[in-house]
PDB file of N, CA and C in Angstrom:
ATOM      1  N   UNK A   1      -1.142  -0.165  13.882  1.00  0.00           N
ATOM      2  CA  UNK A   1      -0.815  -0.444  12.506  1.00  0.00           C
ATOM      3  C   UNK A   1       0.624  -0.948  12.419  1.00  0.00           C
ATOM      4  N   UNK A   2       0.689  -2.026  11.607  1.00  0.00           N
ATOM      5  CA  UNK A   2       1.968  -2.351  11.337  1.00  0.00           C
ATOM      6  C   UNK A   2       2.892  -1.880  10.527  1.00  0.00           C
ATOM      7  N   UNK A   3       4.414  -1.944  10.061  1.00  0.00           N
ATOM      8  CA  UNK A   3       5.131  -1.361   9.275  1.00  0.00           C
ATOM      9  C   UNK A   3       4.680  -1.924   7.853  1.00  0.00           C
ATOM     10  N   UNK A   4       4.158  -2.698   7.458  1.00  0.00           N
ATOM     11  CA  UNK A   4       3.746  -3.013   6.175  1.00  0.00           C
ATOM     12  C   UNK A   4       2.386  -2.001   5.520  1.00  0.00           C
ATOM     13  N   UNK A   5       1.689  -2.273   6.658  1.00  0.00           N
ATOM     14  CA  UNK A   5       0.433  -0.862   6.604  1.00  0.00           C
ATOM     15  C   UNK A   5       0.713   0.343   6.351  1.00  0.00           C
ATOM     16  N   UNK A   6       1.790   0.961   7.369  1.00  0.00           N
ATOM     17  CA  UNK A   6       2.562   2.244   7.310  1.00  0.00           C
ATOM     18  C   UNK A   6       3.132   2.746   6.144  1.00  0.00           C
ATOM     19  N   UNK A   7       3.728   1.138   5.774  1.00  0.00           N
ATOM     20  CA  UNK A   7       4.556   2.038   4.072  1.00  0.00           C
ATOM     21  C   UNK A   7       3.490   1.659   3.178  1.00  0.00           C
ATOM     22  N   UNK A   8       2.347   1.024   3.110  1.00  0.00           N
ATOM     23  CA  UNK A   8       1.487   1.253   2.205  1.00  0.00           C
ATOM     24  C   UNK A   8       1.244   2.526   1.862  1.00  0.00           C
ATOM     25  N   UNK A   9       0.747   2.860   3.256  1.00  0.00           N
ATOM     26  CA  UNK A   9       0.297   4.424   3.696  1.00  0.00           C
ATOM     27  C   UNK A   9       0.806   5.201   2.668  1.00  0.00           C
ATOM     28  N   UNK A  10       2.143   5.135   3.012  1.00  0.00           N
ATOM     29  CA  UNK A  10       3.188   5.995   2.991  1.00  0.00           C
ATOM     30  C   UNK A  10       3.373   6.224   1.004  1.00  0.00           C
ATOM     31  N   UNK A  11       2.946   5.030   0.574  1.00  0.00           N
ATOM     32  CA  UNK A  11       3.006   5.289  -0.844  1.00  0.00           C
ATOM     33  C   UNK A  11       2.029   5.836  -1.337  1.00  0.00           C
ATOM     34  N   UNK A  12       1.027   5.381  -1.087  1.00  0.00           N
ATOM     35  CA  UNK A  12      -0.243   6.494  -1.585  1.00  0.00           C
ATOM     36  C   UNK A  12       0.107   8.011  -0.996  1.00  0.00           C
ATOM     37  N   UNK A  13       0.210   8.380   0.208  1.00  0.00           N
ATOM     38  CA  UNK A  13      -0.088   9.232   0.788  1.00  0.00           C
ATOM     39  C   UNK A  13       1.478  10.405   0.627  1.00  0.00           C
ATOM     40  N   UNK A  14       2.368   9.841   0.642  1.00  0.00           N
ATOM     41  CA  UNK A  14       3.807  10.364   0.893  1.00  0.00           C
ATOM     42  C   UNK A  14       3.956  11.910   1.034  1.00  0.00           C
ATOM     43  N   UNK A  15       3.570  11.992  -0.256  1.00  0.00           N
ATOM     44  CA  UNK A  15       3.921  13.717  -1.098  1.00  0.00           C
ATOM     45  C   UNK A  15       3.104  14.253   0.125  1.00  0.00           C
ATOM     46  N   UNK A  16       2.602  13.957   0.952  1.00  0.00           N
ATOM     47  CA  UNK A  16       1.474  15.225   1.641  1.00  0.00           C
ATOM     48  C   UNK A  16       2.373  15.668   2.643  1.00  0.00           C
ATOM     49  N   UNK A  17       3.695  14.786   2.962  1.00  0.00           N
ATOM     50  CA  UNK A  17       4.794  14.453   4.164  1.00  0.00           C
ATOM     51  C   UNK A  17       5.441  16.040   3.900  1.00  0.00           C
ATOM     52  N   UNK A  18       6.136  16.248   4.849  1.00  0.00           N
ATOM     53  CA  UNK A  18       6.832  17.514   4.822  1.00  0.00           C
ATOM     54  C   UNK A  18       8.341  16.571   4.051  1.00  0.00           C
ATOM     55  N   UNK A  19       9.809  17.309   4.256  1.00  0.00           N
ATOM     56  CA  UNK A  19      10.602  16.782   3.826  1.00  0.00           C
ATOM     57  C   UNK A  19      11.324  16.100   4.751  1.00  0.00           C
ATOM     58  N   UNK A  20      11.110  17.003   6.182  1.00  0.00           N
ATOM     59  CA  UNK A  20      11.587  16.257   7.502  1.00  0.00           C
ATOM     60  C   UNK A  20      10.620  14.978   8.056  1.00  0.00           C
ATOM     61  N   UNK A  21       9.385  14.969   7.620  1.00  0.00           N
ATOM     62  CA  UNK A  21       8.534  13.876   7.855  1.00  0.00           C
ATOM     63  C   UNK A  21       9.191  12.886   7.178  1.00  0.00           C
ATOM     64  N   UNK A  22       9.154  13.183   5.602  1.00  0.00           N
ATOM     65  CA  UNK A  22       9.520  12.093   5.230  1.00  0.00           C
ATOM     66  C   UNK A  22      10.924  11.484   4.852  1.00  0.00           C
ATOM     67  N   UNK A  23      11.664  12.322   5.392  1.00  0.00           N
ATOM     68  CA  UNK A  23      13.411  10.998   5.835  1.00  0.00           C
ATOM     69  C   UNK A  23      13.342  10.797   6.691  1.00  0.00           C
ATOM     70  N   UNK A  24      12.247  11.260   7.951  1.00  0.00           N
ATOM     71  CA  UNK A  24      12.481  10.317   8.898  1.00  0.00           C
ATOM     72  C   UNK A  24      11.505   8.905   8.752  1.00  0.00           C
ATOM     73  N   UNK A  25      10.333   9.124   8.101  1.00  0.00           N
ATOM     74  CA  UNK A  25       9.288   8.083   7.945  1.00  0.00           C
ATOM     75  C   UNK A  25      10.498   6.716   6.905  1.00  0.00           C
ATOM     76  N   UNK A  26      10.922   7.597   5.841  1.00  0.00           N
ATOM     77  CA  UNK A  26      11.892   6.260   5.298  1.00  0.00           C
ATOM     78  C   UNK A  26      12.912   5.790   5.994  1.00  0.00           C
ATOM     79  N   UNK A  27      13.778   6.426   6.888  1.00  0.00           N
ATOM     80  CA  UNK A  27      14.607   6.009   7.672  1.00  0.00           C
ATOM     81  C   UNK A  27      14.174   5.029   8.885  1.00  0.00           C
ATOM     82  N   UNK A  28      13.222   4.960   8.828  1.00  0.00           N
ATOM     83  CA  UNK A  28      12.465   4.538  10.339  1.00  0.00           C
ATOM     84  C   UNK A  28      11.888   3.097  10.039  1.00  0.00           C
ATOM     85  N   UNK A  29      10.839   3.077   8.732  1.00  0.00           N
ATOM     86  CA  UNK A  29      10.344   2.142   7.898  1.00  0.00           C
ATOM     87  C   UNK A  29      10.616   1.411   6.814  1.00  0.00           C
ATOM     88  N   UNK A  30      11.994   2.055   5.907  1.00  0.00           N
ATOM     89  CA  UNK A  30      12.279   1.645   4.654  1.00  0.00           C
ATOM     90  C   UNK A  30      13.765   0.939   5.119  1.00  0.00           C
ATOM     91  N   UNK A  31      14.066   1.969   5.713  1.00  0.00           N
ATOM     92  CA  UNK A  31      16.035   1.305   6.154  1.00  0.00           C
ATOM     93  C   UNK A  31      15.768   1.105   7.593  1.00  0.00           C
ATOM     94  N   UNK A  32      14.959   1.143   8.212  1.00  0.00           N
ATOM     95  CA  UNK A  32      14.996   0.267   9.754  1.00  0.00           C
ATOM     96  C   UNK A  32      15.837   0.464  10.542  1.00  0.00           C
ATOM     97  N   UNK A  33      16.174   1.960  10.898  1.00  0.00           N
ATOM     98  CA  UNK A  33      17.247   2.544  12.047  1.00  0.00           C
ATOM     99  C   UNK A  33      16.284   2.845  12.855  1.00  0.00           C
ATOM    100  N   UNK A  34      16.980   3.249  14.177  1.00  0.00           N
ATOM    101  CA  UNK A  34      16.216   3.377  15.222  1.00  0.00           C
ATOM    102  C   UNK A  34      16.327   5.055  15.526  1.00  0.00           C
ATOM    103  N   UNK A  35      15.598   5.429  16.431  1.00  0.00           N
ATOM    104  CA  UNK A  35      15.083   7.160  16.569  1.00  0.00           C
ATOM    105  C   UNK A  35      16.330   7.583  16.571  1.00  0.00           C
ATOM    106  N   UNK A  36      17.392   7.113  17.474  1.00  0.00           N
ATOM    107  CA  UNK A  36      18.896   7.066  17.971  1.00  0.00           C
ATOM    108  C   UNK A  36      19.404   7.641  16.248  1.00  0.00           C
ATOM    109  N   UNK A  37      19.344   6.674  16.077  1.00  0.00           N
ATOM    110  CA  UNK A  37      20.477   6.304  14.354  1.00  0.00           C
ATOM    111  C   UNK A  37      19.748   7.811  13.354  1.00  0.00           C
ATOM    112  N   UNK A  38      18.343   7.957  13.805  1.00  0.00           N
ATOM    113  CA  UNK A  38      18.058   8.701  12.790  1.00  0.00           C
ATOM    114  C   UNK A  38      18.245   9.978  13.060  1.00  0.00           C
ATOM    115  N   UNK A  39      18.005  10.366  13.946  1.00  0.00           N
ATOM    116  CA  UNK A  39      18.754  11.303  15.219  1.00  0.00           C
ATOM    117  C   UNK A  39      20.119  11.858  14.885  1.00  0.00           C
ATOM    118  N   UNK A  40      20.864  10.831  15.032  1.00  0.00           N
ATOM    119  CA  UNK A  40      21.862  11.630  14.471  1.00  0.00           C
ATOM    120  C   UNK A  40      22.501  11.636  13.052  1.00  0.00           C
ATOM    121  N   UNK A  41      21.816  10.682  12.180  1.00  0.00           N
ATOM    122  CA  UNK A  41      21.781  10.971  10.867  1.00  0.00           C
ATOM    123  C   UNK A  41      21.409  12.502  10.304  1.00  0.00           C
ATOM    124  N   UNK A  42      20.060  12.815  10.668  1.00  0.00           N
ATOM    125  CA  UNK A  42      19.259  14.434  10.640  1.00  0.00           C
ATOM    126  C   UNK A  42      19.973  15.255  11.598  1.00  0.00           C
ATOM    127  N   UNK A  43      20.804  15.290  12.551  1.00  0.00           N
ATOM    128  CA  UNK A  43      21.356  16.192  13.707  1.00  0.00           C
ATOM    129  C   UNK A  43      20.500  16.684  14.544  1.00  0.00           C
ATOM    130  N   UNK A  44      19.427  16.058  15.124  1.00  0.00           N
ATOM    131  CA  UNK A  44      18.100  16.507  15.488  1.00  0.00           C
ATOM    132  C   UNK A  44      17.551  15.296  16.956  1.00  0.00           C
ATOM    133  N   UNK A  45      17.192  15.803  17.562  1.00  0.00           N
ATOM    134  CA  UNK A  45      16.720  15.009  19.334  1.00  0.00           C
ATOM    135  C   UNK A  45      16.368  13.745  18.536  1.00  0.00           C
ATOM    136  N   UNK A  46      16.009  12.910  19.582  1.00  0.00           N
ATOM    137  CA  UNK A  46      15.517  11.929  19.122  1.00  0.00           C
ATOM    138  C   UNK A  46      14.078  11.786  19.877  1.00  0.00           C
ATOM    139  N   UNK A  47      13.730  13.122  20.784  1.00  0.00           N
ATOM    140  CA  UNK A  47      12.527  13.841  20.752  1.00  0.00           C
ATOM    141  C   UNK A  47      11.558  14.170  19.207  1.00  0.00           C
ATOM    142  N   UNK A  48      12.521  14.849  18.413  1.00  0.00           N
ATOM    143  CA  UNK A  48      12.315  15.231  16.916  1.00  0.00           C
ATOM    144  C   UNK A  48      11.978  14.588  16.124  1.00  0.00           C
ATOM    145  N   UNK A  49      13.014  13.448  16.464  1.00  0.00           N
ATOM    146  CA  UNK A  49      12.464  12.312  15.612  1.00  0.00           C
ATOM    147  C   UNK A  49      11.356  11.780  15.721  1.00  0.00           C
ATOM    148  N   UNK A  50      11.078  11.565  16.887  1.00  0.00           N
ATOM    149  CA  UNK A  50       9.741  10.821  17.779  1.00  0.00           C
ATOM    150  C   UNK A  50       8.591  11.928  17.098  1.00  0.00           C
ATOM    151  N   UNK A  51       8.587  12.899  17.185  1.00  0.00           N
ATOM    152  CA  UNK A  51       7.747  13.986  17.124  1.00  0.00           C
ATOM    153  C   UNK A  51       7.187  14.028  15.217  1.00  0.00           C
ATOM    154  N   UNK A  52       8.591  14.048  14.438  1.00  0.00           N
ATOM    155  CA  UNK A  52       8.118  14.241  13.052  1.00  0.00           C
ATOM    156  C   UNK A  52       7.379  12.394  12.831  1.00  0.00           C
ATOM    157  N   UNK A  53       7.896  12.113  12.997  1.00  0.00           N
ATOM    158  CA  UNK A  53       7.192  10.661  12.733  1.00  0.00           C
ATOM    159  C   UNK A  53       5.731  10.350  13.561  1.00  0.00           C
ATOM    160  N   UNK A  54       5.867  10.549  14.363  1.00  0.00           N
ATOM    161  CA  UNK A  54       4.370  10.878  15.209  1.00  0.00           C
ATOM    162  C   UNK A  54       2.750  11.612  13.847  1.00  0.00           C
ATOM    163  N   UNK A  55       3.630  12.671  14.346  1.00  0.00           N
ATOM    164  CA  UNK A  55       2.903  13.761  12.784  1.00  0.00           C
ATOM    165  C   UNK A  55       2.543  12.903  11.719  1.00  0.00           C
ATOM    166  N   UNK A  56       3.803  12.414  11.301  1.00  0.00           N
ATOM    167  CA  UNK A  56       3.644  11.474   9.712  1.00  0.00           C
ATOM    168  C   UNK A  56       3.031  10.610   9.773  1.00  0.00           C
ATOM    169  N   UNK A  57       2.753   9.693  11.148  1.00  0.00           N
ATOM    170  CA  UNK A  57       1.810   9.264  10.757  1.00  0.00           C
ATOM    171  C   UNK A  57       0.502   8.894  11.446  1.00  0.00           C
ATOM    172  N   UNK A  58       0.264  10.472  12.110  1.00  0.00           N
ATOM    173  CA  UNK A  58      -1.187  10.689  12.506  1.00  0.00           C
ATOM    174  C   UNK A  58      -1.530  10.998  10.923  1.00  0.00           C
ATOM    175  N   UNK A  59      -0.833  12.278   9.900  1.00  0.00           N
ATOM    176  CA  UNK A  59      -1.531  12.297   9.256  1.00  0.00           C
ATOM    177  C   UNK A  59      -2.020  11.163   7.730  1.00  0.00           C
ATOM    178  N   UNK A  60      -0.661  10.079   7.832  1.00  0.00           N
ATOM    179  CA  UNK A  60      -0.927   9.131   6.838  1.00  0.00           C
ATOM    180  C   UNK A  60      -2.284   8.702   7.272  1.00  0.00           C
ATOM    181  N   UNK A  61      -1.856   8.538   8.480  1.00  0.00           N
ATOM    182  CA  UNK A  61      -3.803   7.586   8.826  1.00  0.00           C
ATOM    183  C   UNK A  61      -5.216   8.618   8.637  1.00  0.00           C
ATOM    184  N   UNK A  62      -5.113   9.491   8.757  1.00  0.00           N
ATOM    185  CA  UNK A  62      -6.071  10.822   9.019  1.00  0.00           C
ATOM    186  C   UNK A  62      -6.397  10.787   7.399  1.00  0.00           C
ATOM    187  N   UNK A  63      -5.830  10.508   6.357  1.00  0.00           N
ATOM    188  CA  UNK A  63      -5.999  10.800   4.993  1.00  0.00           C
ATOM    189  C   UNK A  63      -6.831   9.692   4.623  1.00  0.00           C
ATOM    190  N   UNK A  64      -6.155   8.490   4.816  1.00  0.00           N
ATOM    191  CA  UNK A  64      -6.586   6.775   4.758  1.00  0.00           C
ATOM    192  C   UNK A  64      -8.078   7.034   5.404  1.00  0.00           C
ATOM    193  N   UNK A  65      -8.396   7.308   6.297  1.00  0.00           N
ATOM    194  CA  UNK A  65      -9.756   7.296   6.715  1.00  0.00           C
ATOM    195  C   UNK A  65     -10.824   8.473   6.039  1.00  0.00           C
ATOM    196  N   UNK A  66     -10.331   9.390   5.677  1.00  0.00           N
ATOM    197  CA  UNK A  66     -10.954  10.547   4.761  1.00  0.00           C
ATOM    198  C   UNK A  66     -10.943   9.721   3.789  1.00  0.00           C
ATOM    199  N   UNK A  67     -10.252   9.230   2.700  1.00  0.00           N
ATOM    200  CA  UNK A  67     -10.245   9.047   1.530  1.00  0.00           C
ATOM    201  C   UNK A  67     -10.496   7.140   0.974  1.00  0.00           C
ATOM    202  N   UNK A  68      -9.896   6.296   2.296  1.00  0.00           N
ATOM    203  CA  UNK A  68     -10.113   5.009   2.059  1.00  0.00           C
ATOM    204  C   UNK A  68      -9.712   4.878   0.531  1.00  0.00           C
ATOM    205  N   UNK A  69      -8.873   5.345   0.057  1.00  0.00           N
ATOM    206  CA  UNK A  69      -8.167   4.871  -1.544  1.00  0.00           C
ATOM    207  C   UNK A  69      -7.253   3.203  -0.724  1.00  0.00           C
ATOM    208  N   UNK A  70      -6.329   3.587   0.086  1.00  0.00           N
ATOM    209  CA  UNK A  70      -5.698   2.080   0.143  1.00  0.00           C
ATOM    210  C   UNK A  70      -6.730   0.552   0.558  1.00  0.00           C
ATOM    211  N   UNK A  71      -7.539   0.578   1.208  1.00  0.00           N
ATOM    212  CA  UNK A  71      -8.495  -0.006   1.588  1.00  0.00           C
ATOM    213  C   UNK A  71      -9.209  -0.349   0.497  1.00  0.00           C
ATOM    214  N   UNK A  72      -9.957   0.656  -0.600  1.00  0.00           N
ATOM    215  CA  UNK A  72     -10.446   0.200  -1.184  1.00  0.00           C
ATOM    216  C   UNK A  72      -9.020  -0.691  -2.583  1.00  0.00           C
ATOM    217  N   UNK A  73      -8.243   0.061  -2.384  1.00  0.00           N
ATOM    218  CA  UNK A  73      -7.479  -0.605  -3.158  1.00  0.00           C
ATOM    219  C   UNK A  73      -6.952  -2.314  -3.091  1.00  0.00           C
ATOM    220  N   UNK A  74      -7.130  -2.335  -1.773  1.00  0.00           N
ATOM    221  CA  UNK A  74      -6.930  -3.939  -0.967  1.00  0.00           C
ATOM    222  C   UNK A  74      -8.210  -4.502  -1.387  1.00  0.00           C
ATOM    223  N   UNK A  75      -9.091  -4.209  -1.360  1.00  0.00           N
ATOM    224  CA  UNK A  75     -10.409  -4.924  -1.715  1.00  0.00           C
ATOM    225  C   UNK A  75     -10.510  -5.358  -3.686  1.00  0.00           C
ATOM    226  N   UNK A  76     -10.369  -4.217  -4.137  1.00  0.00           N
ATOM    227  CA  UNK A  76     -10.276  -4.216  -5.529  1.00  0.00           C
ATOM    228  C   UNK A  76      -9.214  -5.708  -6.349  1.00  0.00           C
ATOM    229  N   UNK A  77      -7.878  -5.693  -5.416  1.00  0.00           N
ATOM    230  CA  UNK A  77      -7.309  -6.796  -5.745  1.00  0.00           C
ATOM    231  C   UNK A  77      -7.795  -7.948  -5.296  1.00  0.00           C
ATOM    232  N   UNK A  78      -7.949  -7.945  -4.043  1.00  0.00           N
ATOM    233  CA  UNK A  78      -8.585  -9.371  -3.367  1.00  0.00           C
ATOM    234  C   UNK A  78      -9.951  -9.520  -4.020  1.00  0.00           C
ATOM    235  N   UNK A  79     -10.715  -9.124  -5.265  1.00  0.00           N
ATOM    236  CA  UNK A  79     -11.876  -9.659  -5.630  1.00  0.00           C
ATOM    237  C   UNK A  79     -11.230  -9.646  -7.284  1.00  0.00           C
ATOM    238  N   UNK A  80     -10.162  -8.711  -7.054  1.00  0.00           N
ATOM    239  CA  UNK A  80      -9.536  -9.445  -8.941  1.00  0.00           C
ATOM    240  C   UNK A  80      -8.942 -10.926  -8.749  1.00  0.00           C
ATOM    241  N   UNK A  81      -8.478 -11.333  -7.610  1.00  0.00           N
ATOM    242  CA  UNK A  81      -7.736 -12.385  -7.661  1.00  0.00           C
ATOM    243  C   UNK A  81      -8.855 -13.376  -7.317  1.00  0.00           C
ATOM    244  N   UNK A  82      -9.959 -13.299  -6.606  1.00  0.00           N
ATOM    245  CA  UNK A  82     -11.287 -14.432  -6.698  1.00  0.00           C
ATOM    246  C   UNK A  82     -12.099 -14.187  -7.995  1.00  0.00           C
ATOM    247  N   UNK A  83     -12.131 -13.450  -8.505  1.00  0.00           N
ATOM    248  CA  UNK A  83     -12.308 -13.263 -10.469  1.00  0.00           C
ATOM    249  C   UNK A  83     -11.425 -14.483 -11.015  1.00  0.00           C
ATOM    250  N   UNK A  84     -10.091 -14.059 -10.934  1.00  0.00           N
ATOM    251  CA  UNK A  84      -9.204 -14.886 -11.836  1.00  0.00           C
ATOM    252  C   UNK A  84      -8.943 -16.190 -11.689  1.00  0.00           C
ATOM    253  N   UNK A  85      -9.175 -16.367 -10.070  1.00  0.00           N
ATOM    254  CA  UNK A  85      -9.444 -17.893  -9.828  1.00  0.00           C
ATOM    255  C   UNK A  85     -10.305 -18.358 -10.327  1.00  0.00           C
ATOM    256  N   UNK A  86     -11.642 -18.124 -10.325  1.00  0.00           N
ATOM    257  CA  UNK A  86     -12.825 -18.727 -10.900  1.00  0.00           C
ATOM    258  C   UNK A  86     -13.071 -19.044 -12.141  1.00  0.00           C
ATOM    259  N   UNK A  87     -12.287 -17.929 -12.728  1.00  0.00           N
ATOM    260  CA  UNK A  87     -12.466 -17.942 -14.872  1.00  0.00           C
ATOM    261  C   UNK A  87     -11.833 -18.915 -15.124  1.00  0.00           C
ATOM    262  N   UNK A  88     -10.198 -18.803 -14.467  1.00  0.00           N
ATOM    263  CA  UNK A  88      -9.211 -19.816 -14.282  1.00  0.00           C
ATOM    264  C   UNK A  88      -9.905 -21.451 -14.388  1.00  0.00           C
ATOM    265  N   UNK A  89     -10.785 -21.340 -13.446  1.00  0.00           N
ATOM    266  CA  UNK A  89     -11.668 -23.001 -13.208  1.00  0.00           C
ATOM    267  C   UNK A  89     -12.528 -23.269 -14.409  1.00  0.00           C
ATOM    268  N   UNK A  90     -12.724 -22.105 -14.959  1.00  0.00           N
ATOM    269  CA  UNK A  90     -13.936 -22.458 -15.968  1.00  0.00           C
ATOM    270  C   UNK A  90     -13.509 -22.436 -17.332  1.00  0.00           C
ATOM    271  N   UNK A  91     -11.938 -22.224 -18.033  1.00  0.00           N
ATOM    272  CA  UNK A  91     -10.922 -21.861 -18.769  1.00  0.00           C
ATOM    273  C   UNK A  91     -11.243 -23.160 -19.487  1.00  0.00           C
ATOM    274  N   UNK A  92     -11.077 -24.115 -18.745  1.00  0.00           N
ATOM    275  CA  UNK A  92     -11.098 -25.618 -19.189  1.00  0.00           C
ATOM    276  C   UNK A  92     -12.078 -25.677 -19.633  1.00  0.00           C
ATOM    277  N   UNK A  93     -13.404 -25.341 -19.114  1.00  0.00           N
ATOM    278  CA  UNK A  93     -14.734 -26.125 -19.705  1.00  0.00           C
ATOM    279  C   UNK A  93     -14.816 -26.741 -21.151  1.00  0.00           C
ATOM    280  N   UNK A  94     -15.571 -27.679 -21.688  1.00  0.00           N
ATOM    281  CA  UNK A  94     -15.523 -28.387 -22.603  1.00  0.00           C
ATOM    282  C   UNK A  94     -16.238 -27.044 -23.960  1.00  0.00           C
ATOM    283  N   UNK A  95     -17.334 -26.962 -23.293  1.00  0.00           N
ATOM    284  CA  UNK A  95     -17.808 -25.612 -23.810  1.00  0.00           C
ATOM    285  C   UNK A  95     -17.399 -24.533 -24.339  1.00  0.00           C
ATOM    286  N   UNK A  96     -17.004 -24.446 -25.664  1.00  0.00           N
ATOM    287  CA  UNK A  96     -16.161 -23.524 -26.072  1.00  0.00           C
ATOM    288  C   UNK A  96     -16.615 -22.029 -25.688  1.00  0.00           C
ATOM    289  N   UNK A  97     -17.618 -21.921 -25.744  1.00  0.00           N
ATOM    290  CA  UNK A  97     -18.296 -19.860 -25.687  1.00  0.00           C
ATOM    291  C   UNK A  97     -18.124 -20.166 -23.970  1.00  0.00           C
ATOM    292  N   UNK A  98     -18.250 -21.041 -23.007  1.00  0.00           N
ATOM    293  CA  UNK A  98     -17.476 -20.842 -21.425  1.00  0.00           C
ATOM    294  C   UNK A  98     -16.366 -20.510 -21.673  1.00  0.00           C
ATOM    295  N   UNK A  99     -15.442 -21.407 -21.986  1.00  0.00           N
ATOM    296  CA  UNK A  99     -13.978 -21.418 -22.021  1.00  0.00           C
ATOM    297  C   UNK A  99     -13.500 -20.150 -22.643  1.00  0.00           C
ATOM    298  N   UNK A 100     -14.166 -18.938 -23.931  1.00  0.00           N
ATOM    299  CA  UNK A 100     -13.276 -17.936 -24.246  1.00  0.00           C
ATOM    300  C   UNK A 100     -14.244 -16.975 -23.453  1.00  0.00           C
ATOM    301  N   UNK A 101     -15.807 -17.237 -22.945  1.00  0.00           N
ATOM    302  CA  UNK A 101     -15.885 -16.135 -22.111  1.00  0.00           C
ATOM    303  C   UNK A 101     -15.015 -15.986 -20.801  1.00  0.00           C
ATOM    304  N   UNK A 102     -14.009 -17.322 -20.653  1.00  0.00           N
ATOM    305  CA  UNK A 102     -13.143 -17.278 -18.944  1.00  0.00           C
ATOM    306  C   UNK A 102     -12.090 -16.316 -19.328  1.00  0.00           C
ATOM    307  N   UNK A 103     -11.656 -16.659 -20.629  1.00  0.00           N
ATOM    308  CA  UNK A 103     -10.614 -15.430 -21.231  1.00  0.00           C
ATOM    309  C   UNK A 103     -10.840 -14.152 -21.411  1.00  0.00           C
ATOM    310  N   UNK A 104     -12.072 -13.975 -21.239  1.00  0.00           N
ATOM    311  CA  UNK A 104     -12.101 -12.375 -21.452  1.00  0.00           C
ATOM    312  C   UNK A 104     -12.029 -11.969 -19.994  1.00  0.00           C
ATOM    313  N   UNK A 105     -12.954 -12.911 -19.333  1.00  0.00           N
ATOM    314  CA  UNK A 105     -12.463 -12.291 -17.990  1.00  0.00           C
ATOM    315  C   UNK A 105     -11.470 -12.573 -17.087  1.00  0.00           C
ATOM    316  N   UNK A 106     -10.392 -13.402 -17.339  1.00  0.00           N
ATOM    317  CA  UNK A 106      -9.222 -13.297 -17.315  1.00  0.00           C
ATOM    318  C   UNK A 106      -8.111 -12.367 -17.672  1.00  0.00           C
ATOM    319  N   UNK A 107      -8.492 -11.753 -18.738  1.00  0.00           N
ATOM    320  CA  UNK A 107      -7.753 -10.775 -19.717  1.00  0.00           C
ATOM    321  C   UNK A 107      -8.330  -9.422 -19.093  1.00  0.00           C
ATOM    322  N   UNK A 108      -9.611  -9.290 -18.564  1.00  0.00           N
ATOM    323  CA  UNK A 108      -9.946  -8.367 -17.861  1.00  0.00           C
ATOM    324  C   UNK A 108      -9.344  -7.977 -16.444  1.00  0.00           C
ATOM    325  N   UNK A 109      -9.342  -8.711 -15.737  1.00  0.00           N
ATOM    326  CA  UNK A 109      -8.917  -9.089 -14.439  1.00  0.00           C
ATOM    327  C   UNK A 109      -7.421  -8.754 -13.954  1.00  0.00           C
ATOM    328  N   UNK A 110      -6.661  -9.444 -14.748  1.00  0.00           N
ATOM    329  CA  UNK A 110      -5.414  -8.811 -15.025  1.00  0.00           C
ATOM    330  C   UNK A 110      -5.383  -7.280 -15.379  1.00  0.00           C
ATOM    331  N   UNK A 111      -6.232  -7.079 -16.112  1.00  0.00           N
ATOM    332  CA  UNK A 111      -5.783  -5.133 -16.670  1.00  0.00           C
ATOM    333  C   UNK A 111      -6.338  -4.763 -15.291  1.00  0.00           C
ATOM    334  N   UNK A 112      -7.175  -5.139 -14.509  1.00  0.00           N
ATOM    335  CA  UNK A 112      -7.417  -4.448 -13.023  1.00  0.00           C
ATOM    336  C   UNK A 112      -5.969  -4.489 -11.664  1.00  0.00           C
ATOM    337  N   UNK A 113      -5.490  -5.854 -12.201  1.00  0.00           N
ATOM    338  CA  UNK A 113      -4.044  -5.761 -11.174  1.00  0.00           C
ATOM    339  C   UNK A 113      -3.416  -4.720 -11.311  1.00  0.00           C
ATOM    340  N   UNK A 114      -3.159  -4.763 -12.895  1.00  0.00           N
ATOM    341  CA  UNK A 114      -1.814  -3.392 -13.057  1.00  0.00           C
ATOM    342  C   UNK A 114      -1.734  -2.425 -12.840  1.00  0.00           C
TER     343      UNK A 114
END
């Protein structure tokens, strides 16, 4: 998994983090220091470090696969945004009851992004 995946993770999932999980998970992923830097930021091995972050994110992933909320959440947008393209195309039609049914589901589509 990549660091973009990870802090997805990490936003859905965070609160489940201990407090040492999670300054090292933001230090690691959000501000981009290395085990070293974080190490001695926390006063702690860089065994420790290796170790709480390990944890953080066996269990970010361990939740993601129980629960699939981010996944399905990736899907949910990627079919609002082929929604909004399509209404988008049909917005124009000459056909007036096409053209304000593209607006409703346009106007719909959007309240699913937010």
């Amino acid at each position: 998994m990549d660091a973009l995946e990870m802090t997805l993770l990490f936003d859905y999932y965070g609160d489940l983090l201990t407090e040492r999980q999670s300054l090292c998970f933001d230090m690691r992923y959000n501000q981009d220091l290395s085990l070293a830097e974080i190490a001695e930021e926390l006063n702690i091995s860089r065994q420790g470090v290796h170790d709480n972050l390990s944890r953080a994110e066996a269990l970010l992933r361990n939740m993601e696969e129980k629960t699939g909320c981010v996944s399905r959440d990736l899907a949910c947008r990627k079919a609002a945004k082929t929604i909004l393209d399509a209404a988008a195309k049909l917005k124009d039609h000459p056909d007036a009851a096409v053209s304000g049914l593209a607006e409703q589901i346009i106007s719909a589509a959007q309240g699913l992004e937010e």
